[in-house]
PDB file of N, CA and C in Angstrom:
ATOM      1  N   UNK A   1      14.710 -12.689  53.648  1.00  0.00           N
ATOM      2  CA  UNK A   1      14.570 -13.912  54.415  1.00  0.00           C
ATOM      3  C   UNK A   1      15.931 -14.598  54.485  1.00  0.00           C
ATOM      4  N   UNK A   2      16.275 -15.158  55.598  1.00  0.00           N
ATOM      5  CA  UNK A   2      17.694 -15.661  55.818  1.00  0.00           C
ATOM      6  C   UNK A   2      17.471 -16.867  55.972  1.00  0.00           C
ATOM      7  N   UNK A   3      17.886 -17.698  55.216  1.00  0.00           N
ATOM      8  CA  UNK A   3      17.722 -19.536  54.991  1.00  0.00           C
ATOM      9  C   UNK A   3      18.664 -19.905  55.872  1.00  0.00           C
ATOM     10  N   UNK A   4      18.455 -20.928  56.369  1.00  0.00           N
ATOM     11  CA  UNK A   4      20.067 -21.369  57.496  1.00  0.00           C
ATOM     12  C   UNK A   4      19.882 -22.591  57.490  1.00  0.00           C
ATOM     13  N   UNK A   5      20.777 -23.694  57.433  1.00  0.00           N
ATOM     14  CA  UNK A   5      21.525 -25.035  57.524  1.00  0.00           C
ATOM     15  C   UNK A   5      22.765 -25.153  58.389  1.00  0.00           C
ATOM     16  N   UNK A   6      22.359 -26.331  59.651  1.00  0.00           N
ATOM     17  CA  UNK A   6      23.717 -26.140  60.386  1.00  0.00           C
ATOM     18  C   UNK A   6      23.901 -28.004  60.262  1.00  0.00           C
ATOM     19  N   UNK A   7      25.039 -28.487  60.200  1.00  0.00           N
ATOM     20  CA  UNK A   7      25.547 -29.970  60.189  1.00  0.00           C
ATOM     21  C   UNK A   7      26.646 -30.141  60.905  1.00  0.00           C
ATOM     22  N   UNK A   8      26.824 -31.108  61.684  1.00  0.00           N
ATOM     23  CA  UNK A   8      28.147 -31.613  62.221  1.00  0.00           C
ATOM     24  C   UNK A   8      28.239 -31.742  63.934  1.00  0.00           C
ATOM     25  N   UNK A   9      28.680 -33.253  64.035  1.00  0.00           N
ATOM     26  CA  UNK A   9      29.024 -33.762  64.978  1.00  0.00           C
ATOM     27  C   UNK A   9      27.247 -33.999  65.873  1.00  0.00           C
ATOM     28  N   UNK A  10      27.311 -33.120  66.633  1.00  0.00           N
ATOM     29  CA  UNK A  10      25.496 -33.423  66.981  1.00  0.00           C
ATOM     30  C   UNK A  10      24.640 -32.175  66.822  1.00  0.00           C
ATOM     31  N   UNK A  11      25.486 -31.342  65.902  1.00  0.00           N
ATOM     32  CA  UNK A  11      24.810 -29.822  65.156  1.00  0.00           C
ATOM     33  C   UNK A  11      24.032 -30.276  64.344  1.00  0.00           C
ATOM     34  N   UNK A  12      23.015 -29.762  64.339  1.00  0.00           N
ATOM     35  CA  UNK A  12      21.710 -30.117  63.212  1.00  0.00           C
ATOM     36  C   UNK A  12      20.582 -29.300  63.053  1.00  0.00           C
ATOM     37  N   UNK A  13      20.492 -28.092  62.333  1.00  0.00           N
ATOM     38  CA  UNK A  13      19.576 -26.998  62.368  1.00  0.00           C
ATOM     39  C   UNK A  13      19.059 -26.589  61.175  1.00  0.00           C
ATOM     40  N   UNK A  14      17.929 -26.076  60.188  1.00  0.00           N
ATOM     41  CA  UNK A  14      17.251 -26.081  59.308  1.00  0.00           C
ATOM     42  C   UNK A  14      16.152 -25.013  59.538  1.00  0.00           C
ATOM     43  N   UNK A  15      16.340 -23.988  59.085  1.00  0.00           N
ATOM     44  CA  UNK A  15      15.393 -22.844  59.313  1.00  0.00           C
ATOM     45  C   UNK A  15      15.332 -21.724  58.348  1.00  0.00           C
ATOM     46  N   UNK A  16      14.500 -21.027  58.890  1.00  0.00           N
ATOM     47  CA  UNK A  16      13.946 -19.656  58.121  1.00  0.00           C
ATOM     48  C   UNK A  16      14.030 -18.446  58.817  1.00  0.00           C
ATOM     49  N   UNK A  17      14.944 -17.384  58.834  1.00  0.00           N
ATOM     50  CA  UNK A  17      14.522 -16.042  59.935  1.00  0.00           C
ATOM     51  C   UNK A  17      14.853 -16.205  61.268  1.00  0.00           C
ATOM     52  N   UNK A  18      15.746 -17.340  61.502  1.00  0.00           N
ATOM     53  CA  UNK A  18      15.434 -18.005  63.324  1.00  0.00           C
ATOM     54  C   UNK A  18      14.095 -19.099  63.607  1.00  0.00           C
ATOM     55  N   UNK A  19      13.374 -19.229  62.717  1.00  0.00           N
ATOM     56  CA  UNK A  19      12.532 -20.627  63.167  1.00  0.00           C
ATOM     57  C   UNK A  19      12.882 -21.606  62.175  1.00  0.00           C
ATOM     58  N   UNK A  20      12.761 -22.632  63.407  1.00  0.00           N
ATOM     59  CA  UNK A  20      12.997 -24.026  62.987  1.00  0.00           C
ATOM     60  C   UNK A  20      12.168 -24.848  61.644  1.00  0.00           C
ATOM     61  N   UNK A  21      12.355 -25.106  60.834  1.00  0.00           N
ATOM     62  CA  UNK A  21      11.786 -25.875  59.650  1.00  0.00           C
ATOM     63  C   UNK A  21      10.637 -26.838  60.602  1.00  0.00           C
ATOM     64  N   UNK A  22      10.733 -27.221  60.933  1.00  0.00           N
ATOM     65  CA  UNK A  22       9.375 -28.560  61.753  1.00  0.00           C
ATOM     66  C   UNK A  22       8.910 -27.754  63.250  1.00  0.00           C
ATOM     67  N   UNK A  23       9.124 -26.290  63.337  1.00  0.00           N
ATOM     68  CA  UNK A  23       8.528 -25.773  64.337  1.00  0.00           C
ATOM     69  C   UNK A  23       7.202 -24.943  63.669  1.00  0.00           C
ATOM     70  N   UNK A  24       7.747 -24.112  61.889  1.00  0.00           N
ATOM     71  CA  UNK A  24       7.398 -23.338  61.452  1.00  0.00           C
ATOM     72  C   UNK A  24       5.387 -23.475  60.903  1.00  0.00           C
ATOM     73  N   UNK A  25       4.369 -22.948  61.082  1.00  0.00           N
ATOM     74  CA  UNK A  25       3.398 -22.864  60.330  1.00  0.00           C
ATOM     75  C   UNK A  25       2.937 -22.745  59.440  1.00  0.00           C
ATOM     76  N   UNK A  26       1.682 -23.572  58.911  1.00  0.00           N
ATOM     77  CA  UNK A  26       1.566 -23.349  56.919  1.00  0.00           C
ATOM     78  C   UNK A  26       1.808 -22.187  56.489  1.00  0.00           C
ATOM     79  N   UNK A  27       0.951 -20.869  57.561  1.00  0.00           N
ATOM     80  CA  UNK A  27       1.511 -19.608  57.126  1.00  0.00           C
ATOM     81  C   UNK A  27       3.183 -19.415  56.672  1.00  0.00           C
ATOM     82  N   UNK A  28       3.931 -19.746  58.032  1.00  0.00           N
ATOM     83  CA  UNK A  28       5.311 -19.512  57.417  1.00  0.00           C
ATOM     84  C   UNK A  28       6.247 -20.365  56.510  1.00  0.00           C
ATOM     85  N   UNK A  29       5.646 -21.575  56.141  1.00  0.00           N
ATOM     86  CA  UNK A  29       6.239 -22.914  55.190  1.00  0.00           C
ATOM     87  C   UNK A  29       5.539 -21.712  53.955  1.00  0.00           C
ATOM     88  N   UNK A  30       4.228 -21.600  54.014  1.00  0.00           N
ATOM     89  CA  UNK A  30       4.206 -20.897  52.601  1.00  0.00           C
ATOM     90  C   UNK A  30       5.292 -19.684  51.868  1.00  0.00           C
ATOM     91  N   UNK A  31       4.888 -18.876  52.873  1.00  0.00           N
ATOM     92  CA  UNK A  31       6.278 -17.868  52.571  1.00  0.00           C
ATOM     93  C   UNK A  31       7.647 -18.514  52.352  1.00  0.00           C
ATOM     94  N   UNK A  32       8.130 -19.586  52.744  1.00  0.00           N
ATOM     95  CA  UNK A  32       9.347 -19.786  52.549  1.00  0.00           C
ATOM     96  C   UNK A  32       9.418 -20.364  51.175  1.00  0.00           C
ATOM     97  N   UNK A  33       8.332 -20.902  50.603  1.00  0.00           N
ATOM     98  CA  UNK A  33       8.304 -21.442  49.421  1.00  0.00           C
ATOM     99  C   UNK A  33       8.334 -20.208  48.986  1.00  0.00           C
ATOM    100  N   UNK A  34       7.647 -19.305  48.710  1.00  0.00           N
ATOM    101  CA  UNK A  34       7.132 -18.559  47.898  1.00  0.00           C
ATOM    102  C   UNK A  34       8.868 -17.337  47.851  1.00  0.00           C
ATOM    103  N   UNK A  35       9.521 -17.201  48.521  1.00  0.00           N
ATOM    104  CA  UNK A  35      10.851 -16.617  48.563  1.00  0.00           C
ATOM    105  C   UNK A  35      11.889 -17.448  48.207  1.00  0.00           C
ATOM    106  N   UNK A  36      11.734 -18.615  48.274  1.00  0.00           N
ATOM    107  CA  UNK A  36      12.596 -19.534  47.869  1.00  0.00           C
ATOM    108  C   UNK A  36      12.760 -19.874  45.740  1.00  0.00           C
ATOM    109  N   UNK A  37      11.058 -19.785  45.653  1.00  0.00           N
ATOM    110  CA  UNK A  37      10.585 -19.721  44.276  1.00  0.00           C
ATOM    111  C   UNK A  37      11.203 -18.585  43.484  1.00  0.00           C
ATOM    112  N   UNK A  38      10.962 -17.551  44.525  1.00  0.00           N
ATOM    113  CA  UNK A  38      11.242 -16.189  43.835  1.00  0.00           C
ATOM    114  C   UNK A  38      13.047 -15.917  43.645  1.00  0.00           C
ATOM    115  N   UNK A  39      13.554 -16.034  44.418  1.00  0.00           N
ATOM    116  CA  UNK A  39      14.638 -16.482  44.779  1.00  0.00           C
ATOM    117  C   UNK A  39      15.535 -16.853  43.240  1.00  0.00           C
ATOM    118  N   UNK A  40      14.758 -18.469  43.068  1.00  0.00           N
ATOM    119  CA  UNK A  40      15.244 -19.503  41.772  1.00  0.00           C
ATOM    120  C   UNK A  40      15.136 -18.935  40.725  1.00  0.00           C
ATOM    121  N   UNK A  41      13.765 -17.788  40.652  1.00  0.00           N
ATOM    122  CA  UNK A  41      13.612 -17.206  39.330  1.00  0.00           C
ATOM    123  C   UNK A  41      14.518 -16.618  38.823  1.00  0.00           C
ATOM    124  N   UNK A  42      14.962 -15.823  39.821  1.00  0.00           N
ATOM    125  CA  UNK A  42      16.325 -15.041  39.270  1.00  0.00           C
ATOM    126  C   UNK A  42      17.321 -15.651  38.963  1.00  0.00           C
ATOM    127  N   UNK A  43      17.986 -16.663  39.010  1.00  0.00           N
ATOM    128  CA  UNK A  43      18.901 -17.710  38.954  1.00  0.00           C
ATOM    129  C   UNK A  43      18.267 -18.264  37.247  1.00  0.00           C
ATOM    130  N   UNK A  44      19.701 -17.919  36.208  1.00  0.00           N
ATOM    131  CA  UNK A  44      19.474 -18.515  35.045  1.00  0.00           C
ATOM    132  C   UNK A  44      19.840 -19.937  35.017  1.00  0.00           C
ATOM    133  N   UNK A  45      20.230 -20.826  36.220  1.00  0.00           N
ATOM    134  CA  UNK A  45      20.264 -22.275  35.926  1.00  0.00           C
ATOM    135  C   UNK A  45      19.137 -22.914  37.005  1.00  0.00           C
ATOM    136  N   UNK A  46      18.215 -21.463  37.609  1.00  0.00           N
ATOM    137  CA  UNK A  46      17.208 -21.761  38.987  1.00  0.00           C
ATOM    138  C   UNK A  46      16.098 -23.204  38.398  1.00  0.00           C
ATOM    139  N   UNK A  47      15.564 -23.190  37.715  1.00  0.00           N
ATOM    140  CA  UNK A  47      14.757 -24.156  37.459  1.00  0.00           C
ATOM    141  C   UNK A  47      15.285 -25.416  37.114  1.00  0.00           C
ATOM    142  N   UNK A  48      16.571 -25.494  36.626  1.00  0.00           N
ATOM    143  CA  UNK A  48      17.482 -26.889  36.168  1.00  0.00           C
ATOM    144  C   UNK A  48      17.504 -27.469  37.922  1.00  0.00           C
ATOM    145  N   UNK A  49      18.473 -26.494  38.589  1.00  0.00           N
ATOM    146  CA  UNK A  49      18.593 -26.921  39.608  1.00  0.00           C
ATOM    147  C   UNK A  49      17.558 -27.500  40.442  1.00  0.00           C
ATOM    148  N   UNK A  50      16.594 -26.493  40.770  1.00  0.00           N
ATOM    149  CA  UNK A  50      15.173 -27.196  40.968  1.00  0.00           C
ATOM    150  C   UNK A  50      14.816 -28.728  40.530  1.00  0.00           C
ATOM    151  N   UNK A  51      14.535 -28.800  39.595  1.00  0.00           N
ATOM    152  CA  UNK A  51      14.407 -29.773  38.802  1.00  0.00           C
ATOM    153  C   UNK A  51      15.117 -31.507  39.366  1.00  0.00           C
ATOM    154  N   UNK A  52      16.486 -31.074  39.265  1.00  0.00           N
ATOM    155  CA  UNK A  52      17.084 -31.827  39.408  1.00  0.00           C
ATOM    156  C   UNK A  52      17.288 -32.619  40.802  1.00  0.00           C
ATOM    157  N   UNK A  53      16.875 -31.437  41.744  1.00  0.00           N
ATOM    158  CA  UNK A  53      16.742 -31.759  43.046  1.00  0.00           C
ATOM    159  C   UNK A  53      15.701 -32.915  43.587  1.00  0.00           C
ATOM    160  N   UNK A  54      14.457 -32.088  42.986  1.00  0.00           N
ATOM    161  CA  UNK A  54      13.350 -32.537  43.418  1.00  0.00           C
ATOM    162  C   UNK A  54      13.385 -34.378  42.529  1.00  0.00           C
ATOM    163  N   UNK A  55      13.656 -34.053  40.994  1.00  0.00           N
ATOM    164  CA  UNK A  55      14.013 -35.585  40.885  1.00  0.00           C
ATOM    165  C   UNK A  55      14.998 -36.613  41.252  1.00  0.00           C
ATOM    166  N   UNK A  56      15.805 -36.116  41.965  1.00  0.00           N
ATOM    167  CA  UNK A  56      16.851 -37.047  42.909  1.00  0.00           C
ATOM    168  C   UNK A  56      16.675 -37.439  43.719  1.00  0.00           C
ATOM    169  N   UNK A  57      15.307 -36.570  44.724  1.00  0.00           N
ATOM    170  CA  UNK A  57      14.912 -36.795  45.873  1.00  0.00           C
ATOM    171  C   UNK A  57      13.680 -37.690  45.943  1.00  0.00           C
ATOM    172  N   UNK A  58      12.573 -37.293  45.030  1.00  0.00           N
ATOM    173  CA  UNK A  58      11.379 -37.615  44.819  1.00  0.00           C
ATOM    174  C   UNK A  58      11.464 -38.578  43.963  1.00  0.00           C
ATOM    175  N   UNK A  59      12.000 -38.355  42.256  1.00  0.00           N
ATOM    176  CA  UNK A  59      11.622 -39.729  41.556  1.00  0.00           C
ATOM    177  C   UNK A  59      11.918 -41.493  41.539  1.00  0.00           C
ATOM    178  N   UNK A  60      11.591 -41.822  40.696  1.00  0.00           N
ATOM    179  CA  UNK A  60      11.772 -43.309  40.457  1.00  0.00           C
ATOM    180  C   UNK A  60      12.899 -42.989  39.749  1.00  0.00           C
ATOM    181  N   UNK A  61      14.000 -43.823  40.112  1.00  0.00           N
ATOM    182  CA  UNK A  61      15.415 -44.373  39.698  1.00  0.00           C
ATOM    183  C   UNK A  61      15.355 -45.284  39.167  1.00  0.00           C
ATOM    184  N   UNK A  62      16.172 -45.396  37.780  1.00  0.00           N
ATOM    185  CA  UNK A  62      16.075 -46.325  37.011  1.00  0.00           C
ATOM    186  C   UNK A  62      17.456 -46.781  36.306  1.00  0.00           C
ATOM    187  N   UNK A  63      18.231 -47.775  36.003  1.00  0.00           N
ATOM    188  CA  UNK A  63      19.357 -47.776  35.615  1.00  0.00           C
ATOM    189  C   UNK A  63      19.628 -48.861  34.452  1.00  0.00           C
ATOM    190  N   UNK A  64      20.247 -48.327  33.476  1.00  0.00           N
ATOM    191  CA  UNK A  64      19.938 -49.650  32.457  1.00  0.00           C
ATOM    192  C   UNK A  64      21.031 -50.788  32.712  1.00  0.00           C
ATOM    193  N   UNK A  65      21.799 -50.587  33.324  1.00  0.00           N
ATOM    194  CA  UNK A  65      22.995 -51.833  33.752  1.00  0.00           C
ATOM    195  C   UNK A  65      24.054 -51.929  33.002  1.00  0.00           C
ATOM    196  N   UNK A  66      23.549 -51.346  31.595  1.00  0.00           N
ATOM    197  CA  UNK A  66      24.414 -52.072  30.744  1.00  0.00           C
ATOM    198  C   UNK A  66      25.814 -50.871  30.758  1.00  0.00           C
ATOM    199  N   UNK A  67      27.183 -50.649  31.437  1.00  0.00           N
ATOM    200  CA  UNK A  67      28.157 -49.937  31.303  1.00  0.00           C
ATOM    201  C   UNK A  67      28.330 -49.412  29.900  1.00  0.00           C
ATOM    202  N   UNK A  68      29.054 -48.422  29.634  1.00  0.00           N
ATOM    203  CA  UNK A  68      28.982 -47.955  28.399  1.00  0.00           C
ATOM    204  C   UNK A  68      30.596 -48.917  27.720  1.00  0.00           C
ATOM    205  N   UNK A  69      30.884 -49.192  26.326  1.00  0.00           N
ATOM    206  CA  UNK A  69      31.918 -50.075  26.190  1.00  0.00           C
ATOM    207  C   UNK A  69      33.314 -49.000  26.360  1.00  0.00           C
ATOM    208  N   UNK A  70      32.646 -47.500  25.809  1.00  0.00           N
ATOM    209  CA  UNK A  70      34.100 -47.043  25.907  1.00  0.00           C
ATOM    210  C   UNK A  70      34.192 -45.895  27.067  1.00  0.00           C
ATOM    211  N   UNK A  71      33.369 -45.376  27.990  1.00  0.00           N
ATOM    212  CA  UNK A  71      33.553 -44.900  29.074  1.00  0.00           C
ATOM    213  C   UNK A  71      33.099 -45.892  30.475  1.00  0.00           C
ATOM    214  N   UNK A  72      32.108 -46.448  30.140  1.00  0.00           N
ATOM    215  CA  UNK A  72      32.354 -47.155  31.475  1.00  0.00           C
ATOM    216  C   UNK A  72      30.732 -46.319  32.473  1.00  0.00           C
ATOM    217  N   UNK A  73      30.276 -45.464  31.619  1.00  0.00           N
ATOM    218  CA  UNK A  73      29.232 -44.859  32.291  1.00  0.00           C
ATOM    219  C   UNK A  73      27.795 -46.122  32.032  1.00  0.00           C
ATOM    220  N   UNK A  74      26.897 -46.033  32.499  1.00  0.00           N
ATOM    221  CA  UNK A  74      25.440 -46.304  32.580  1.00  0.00           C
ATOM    222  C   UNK A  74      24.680 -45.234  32.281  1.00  0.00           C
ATOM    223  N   UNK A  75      23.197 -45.691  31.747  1.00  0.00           N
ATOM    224  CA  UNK A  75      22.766 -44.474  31.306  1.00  0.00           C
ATOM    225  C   UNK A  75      21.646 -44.372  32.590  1.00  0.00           C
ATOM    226  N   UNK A  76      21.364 -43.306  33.641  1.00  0.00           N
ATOM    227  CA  UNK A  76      20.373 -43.413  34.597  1.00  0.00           C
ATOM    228  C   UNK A  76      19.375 -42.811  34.215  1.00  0.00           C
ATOM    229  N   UNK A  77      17.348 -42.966  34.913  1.00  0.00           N
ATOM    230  CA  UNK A  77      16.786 -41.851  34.729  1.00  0.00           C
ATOM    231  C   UNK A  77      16.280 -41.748  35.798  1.00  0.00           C
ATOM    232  N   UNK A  78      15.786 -40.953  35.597  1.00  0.00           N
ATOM    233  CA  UNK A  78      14.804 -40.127  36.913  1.00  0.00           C
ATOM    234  C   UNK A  78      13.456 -39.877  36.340  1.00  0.00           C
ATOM    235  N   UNK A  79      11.955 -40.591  37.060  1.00  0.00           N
ATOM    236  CA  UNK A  79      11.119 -40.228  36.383  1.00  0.00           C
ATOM    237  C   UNK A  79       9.854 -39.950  37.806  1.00  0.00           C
ATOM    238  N   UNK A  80       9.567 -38.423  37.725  1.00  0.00           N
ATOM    239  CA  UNK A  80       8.444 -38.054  38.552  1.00  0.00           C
ATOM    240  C   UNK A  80       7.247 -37.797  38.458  1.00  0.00           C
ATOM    241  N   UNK A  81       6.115 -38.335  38.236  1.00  0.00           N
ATOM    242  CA  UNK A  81       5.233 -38.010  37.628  1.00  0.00           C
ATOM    243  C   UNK A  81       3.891 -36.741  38.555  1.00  0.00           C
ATOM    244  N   UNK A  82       4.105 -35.535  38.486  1.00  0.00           N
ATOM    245  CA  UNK A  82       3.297 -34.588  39.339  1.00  0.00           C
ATOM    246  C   UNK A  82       1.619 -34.953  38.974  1.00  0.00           C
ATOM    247  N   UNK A  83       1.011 -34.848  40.086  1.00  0.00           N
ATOM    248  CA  UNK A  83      -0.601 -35.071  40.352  1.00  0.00           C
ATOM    249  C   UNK A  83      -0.971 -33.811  39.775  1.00  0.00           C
ATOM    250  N   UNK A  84      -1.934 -33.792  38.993  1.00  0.00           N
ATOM    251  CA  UNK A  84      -3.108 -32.843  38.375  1.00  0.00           C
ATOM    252  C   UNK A  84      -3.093 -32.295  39.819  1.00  0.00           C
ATOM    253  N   UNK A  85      -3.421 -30.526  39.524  1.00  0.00           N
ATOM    254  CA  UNK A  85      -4.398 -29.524  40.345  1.00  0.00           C
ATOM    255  C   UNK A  85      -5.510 -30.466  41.173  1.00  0.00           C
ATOM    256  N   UNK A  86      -5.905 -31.246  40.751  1.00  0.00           N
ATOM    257  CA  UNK A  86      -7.273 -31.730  41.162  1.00  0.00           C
ATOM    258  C   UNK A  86      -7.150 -33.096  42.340  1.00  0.00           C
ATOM    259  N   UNK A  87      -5.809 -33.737  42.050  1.00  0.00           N
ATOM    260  CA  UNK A  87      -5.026 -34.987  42.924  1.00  0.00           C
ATOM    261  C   UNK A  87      -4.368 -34.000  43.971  1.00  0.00           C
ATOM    262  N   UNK A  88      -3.918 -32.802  43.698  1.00  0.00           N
ATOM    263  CA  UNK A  88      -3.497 -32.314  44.987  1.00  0.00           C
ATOM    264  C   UNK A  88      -3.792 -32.510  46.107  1.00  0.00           C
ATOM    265  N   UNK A  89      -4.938 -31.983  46.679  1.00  0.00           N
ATOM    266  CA  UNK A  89      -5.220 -32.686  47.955  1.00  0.00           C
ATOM    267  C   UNK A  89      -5.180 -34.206  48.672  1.00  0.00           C
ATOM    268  N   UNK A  90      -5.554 -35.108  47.478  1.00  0.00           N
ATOM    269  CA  UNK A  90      -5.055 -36.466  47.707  1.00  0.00           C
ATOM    270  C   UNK A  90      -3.644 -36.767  48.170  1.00  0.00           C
ATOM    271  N   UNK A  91      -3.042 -36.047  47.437  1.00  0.00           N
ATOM    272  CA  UNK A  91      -1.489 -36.357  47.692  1.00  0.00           C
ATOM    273  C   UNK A  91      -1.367 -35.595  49.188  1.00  0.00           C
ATOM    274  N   UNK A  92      -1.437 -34.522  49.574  1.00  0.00           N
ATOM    275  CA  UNK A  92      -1.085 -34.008  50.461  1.00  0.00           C
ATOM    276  C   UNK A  92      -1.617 -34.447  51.700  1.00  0.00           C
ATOM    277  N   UNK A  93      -2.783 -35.074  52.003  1.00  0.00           N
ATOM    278  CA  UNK A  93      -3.437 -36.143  53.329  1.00  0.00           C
ATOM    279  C   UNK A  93      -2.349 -37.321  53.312  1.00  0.00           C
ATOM    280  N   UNK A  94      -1.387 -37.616  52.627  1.00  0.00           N
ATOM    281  CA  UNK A  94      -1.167 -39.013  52.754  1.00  0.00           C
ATOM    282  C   UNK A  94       0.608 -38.827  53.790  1.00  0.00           C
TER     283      UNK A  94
END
């Protein structure tokens, strides 16, 4: 399966194989998950990355304010909380 991303100027494309991401069917959104999954498995940092994505994108951001005294960092979190097997469908109508 050939993943594709195009950006720039008024370029803007997102696909799978030659179809468009918001053209594609549950049939073919599934497969792309399911190659994309398979994909990560093989990747020994695949699930960090995962991870990290989906909570940057999806979670609640949280920041304690307080700068650190000798770097100057904050401490941030990220917190996502996934719906039970059973909330699935709830979540997915909305």
């Amino acid at each position: 399966m050939k993943l594709e991303l195009t950006q720039g100027c008024i370029a803007g494309w997102l696909g799978a194989d030659g179809i468009a991401e918001h053209e594609m069917d549950e049939q073919m959104r599934a497969k792309v998950f399911e190659e994309i999954f398979r994909f990560l498995k093989t990747k020994s940092d695949g699930l960090n990355q995962l991870m990290r994505l989906v909570l940057e994108i999806y979670g609640d951001y949280e920041c304690d304010g307080e700068p650190c005294e000798c770097c100057g960092d904050t401490v941030d979190t990220w917190t996502l909380v996934l719906p039970e097997e059973d909330d699935r469908e709830s979540v997915l109508k909305r």
